[in-house]
C-alpha atoms as a PDB file:
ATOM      1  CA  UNK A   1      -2.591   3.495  17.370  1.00  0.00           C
ATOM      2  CA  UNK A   2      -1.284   5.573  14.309  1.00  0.00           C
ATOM      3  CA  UNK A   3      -2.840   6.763  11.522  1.00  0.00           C
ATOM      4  CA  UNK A   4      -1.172   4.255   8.992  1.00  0.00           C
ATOM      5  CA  UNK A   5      -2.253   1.666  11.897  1.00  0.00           C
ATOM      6  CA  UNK A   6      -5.896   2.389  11.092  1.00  0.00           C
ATOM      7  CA  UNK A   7      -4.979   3.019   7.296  1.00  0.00           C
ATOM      8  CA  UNK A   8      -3.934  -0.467   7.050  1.00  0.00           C
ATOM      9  CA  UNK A   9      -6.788  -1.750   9.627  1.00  0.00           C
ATOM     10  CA  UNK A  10      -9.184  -0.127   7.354  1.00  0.00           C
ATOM     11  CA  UNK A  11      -7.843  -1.270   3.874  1.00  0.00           C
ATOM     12  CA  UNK A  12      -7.585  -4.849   4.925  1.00  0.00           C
ATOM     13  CA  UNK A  13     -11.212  -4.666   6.294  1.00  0.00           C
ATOM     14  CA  UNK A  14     -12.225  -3.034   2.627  1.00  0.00           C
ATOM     15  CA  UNK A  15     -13.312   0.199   4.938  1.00  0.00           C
ATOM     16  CA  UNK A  16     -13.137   2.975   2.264  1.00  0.00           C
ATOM     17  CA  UNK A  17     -14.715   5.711   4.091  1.00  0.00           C
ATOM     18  CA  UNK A  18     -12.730   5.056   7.119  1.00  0.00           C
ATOM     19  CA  UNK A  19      -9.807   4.963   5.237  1.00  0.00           C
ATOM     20  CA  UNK A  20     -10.520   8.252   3.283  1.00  0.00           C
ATOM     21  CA  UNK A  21     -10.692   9.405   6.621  1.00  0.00           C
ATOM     22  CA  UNK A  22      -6.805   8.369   7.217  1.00  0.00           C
ATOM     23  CA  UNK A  23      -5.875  10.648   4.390  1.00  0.00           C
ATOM     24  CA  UNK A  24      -5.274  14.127   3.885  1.00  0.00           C
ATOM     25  CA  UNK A  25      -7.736  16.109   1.610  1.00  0.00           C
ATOM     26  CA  UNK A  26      -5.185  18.516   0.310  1.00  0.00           C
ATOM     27  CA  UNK A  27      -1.985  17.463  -1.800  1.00  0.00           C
ATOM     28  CA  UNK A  28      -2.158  13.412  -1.186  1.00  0.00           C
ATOM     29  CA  UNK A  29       0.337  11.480  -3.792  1.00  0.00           C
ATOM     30  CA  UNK A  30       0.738   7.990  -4.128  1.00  0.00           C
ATOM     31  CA  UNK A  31       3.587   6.559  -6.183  1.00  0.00           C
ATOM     32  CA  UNK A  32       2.968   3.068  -7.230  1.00  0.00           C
ATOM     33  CA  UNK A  33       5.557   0.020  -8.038  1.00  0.00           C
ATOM     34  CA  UNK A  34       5.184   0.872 -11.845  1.00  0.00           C
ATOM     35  CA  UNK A  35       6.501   4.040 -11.368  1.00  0.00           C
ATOM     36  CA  UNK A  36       2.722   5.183 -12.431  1.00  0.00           C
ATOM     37  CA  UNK A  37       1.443   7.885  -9.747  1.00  0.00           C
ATOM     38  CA  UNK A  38      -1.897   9.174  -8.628  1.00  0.00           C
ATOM     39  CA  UNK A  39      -3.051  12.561  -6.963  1.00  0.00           C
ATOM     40  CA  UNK A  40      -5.405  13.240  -4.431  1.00  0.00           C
ATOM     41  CA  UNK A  41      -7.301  11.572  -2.051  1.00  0.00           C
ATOM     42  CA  UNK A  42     -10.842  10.516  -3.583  1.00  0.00           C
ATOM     43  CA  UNK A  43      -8.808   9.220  -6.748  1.00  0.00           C
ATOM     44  CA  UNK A  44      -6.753   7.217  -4.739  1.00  0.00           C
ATOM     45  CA  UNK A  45      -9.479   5.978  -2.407  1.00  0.00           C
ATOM     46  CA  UNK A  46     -11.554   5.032  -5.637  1.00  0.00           C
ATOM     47  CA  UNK A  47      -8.381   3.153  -6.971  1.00  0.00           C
ATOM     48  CA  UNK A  48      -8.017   0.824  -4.237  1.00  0.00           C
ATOM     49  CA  UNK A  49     -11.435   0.301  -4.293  1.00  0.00           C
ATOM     50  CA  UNK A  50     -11.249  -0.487  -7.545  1.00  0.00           C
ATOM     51  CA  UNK A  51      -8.661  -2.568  -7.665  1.00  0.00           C
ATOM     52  CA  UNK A  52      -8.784  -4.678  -4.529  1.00  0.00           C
ATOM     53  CA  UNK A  53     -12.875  -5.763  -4.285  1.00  0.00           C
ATOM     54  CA  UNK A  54     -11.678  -7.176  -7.425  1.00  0.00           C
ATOM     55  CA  UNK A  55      -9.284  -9.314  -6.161  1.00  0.00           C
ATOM     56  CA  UNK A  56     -10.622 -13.091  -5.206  1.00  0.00           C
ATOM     57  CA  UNK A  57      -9.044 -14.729  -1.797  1.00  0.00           C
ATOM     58  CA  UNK A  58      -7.954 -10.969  -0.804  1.00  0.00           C
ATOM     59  CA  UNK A  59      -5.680 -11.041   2.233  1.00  0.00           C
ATOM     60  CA  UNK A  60      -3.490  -8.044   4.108  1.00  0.00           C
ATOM     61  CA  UNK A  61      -0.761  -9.039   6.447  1.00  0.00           C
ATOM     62  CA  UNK A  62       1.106  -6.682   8.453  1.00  0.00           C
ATOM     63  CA  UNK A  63       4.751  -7.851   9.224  1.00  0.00           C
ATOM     64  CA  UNK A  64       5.888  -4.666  10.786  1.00  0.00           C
ATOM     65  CA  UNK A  65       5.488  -0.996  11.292  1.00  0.00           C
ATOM     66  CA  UNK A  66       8.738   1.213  11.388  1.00  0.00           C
ATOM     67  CA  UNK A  67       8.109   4.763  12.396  1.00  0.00           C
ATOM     68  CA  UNK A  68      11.415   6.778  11.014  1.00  0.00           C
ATOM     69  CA  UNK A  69      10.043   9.828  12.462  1.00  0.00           C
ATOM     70  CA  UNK A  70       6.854  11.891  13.592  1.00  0.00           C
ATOM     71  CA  UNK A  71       6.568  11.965   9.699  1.00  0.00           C
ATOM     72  CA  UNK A  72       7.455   9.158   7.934  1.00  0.00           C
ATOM     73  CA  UNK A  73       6.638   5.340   8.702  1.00  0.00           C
ATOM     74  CA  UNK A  74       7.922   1.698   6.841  1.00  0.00           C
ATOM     75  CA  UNK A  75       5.304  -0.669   6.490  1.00  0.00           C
ATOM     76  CA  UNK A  76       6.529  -4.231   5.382  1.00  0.00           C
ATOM     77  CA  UNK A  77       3.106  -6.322   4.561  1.00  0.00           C
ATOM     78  CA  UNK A  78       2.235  -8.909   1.891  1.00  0.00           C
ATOM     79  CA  UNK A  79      -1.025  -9.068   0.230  1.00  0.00           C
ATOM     80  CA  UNK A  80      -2.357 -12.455  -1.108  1.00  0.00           C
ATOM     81  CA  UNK A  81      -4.837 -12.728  -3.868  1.00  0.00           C
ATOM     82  CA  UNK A  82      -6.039 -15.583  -6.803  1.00  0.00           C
ATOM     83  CA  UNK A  83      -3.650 -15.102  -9.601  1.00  0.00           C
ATOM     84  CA  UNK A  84      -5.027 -17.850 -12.425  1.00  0.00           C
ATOM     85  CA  UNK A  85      -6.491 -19.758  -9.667  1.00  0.00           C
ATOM     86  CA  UNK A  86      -3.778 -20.083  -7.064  1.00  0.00           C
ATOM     87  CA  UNK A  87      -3.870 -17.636  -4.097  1.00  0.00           C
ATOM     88  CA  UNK A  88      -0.183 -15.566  -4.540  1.00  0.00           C
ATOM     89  CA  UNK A  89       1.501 -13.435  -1.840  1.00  0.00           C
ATOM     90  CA  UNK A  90       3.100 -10.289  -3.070  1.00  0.00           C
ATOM     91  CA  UNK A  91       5.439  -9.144  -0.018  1.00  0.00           C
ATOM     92  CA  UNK A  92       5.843  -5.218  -0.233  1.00  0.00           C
ATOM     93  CA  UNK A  93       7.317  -2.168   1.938  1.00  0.00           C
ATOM     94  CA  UNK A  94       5.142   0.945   1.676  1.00  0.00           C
ATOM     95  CA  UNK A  95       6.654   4.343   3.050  1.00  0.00           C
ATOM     96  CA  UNK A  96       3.657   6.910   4.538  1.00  0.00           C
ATOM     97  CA  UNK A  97       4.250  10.533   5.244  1.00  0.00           C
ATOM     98  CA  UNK A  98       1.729  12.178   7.106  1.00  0.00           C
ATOM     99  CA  UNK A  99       1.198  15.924   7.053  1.00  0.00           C
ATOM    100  CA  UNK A 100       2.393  18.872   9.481  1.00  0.00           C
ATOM    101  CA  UNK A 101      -0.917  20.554   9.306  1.00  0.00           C
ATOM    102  CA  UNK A 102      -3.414  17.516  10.313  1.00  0.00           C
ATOM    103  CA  UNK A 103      -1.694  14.514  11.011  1.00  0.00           C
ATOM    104  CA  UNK A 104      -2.672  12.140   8.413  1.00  0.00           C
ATOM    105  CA  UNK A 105      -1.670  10.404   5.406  1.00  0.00           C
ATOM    106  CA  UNK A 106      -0.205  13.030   2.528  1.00  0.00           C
ATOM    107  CA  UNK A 107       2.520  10.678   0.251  1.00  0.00           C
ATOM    108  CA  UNK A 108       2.230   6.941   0.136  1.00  0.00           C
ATOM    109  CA  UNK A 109       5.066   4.904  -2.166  1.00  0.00           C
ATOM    110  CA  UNK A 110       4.624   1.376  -2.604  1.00  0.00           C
ATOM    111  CA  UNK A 111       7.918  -1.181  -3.201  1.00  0.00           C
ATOM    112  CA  UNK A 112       6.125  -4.862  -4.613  1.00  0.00           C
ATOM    113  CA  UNK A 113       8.395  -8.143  -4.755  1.00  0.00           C
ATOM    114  CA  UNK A 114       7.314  -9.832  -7.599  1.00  0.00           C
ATOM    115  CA  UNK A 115       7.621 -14.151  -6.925  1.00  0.00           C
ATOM    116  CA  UNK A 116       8.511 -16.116 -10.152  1.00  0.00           C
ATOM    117  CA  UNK A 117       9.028 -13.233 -11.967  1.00  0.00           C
ATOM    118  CA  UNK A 118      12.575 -12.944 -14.520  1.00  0.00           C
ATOM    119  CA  UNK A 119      15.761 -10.620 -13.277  1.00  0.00           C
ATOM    120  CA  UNK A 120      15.615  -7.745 -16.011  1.00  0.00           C
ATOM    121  CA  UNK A 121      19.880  -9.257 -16.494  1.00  0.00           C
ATOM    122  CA  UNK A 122      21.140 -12.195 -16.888  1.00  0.00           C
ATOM    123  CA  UNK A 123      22.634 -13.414 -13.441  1.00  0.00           C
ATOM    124  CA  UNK A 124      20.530 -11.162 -11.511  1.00  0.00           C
ATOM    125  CA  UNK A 125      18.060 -13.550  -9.884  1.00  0.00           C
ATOM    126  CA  UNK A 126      20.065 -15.502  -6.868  1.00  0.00           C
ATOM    127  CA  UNK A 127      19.531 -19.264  -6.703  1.00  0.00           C
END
Protein backbone atom coordinates (compact mmCIF):
# COMPACT_ATOMS: atom_id res chain seq x y z
CA UNK A 1 0.00 0.00 0.00
CA UNK A 2 1.12 3.60 -1.09
CA UNK A 3 0.84 6.64 0.43
CA UNK A 4 -1.92 8.08 -1.97
CA UNK A 5 -3.50 4.43 -1.23
CA UNK A 6 -4.00 5.46 2.39
CA UNK A 7 -4.54 9.22 1.30
CA UNK A 8 -7.54 8.18 -0.51
CA UNK A 9 -8.47 5.33 2.21
CA UNK A 10 -8.37 8.05 4.69
CA UNK A 11 -10.31 10.87 2.82
CA UNK A 12 -13.12 8.59 1.88
CA UNK A 13 -13.34 7.40 5.56
CA UNK A 14 -13.39 11.41 6.57
CA UNK A 15 -9.91 10.44 8.55
CA UNK A 16 -8.30 13.93 8.75
CA UNK A 17 -5.56 13.23 11.05
CA UNK A 18 -4.61 10.17 9.26
CA UNK A 19 -4.66 11.87 6.23
CA UNK A 20 -2.54 14.89 7.47
CA UNK A 21 -0.36 12.20 8.19
CA UNK A 22 -0.16 11.25 4.24
CA UNK A 23 1.13 14.71 3.59
CA UNK A 24 4.24 16.44 3.72
CA UNK A 25 4.65 19.29 6.35
CA UNK A 26 6.98 21.36 4.28
CA UNK A 27 6.05 22.93 0.75
CA UNK A 28 2.55 20.89 0.08
CA UNK A 29 0.48 22.60 -3.01
CA UNK A 30 -2.70 21.65 -4.20
CA UNK A 31 -4.04 23.03 -7.47
CA UNK A 32 -7.71 22.74 -7.73
CA UNK A 33 -10.14 22.37 -10.99
CA UNK A 34 -10.79 26.23 -10.79
CA UNK A 35 -7.44 26.93 -11.32
CA UNK A 36 -7.69 28.35 -7.50
CA UNK A 37 -4.60 26.84 -5.42
CA UNK A 38 -3.84 26.28 -1.79
CA UNK A 39 -0.46 25.97 0.23
CA UNK A 40 0.48 23.87 2.90
CA UNK A 41 -0.64 21.05 4.59
CA UNK A 42 -2.98 22.11 7.66
CA UNK A 43 -4.78 24.58 5.11
CA UNK A 44 -5.40 21.97 2.85
CA UNK A 45 -6.35 19.36 5.44
CA UNK A 46 -8.84 22.04 6.95
CA UNK A 47 -10.25 22.58 3.33
CA UNK A 48 -11.31 19.19 2.71
CA UNK A 49 -12.62 19.06 5.91
CA UNK A 50 -14.43 21.81 5.26
CA UNK A 51 -15.74 21.15 2.28
CA UNK A 52 -16.58 17.46 2.22
CA UNK A 53 -18.45 16.86 5.97
CA UNK A 54 -20.55 19.27 4.21
CA UNK A 55 -21.47 17.30 1.53
CA UNK A 56 -24.87 15.05 2.08
CA UNK A 57 -24.78 11.27 0.50
CA UNK A 58 -20.76 11.70 0.36
CA UNK A 59 -19.22 8.84 -1.59
CA UNK A 60 -15.32 8.17 -2.88
CA UNK A 61 -14.75 5.61 -5.54
CA UNK A 62 -11.47 4.59 -6.65
CA UNK A 63 -11.38 3.43 -10.38
CA UNK A 64 -7.68 3.13 -10.63
CA UNK A 65 -4.27 3.99 -9.39
CA UNK A 66 -1.47 4.69 -12.05
CA UNK A 67 1.95 5.04 -10.56
CA UNK A 68 4.08 7.05 -13.46
CA UNK A 69 7.02 6.81 -11.32
CA UNK A 70 8.53 6.52 -7.66
CA UNK A 71 7.16 10.18 -7.72
CA UNK A 72 4.21 10.80 -9.36
CA UNK A 73 0.82 8.70 -9.34
CA UNK A 74 -2.82 9.11 -11.56
CA UNK A 75 -5.71 8.59 -9.58
CA UNK A 76 -9.03 8.32 -11.65
CA UNK A 77 -12.03 8.34 -8.87
CA UNK A 78 -15.52 9.89 -8.83
CA UNK A 79 -17.03 11.40 -5.85
CA UNK A 80 -20.88 11.42 -5.43
CA UNK A 81 -22.69 13.91 -3.33
CA UNK A 82 -26.59 15.61 -3.06
CA UNK A 83 -26.57 18.38 -5.53
CA UNK A 84 -30.38 20.02 -5.06
CA UNK A 85 -31.49 16.76 -3.81
CA UNK A 86 -30.22 14.21 -6.27
CA UNK A 87 -26.98 12.33 -5.38
CA UNK A 88 -24.38 13.48 -8.54
CA UNK A 89 -21.10 11.73 -9.46
CA UNK A 90 -18.31 14.01 -10.43
CA UNK A 91 -15.64 11.57 -12.17
CA UNK A 92 -12.06 13.20 -11.72
CA UNK A 93 -8.19 12.27 -12.28
CA UNK A 94 -5.98 13.66 -9.50
CA UNK A 95 -2.06 13.61 -10.09
CA UNK A 96 0.07 13.17 -6.48
CA UNK A 97 3.74 13.82 -6.19
CA UNK A 98 5.28 12.70 -3.21
CA UNK A 99 8.53 14.11 -1.88
CA UNK A 100 12.33 12.91 -2.16
CA UNK A 101 13.00 13.70 1.41
CA UNK A 102 10.01 11.67 3.25
CA UNK A 103 7.95 9.92 0.98
CA UNK A 104 4.66 11.49 1.17
CA UNK A 105 2.27 13.65 -0.46
CA UNK A 106 3.98 17.28 -1.56
CA UNK A 107 1.70 18.53 -4.94
CA UNK A 108 -1.79 17.29 -5.49
CA UNK A 109 -3.77 18.68 -8.90
CA UNK A 110 -7.22 17.81 -9.29
CA UNK A 111 -8.96 17.42 -13.11
CA UNK A 112 -13.22 17.40 -12.31
CA UNK A 113 -15.69 16.33 -15.25
CA UNK A 114 -18.48 18.37 -14.83
CA UNK A 115 -22.08 16.18 -16.02
CA UNK A 116 -24.78 18.47 -17.61
CA UNK A 117 -22.69 21.20 -17.65
CA UNK A 118 -22.48 23.67 -21.26
CA UNK A 119 -19.18 23.34 -23.73
CA UNK A 120 -17.57 26.93 -23.20
CA UNK A 121 -18.09 26.81 -27.72
CA UNK A 122 -20.59 26.11 -29.62
CA UNK A 123 -20.12 22.44 -31.03
CA UNK A 124 -17.91 21.47 -28.32
CA UNK A 125 -20.08 19.10 -26.30
CA UNK A 126 -20.31 15.57 -28.40
CA UNK A 127 -23.79 14.06 -28.70
Amino acid sequence: MTVVDDYLRHMGSHDWDALADTITDNGLRRDGPFCDAIEGKDAYVAFLRGIIETLQGYVLKVARVSPVSDRLVYVELSETFEVNGVLTEYPECIVFETGDDDGKICFVSVFMKTPGADAPVPGGRAS
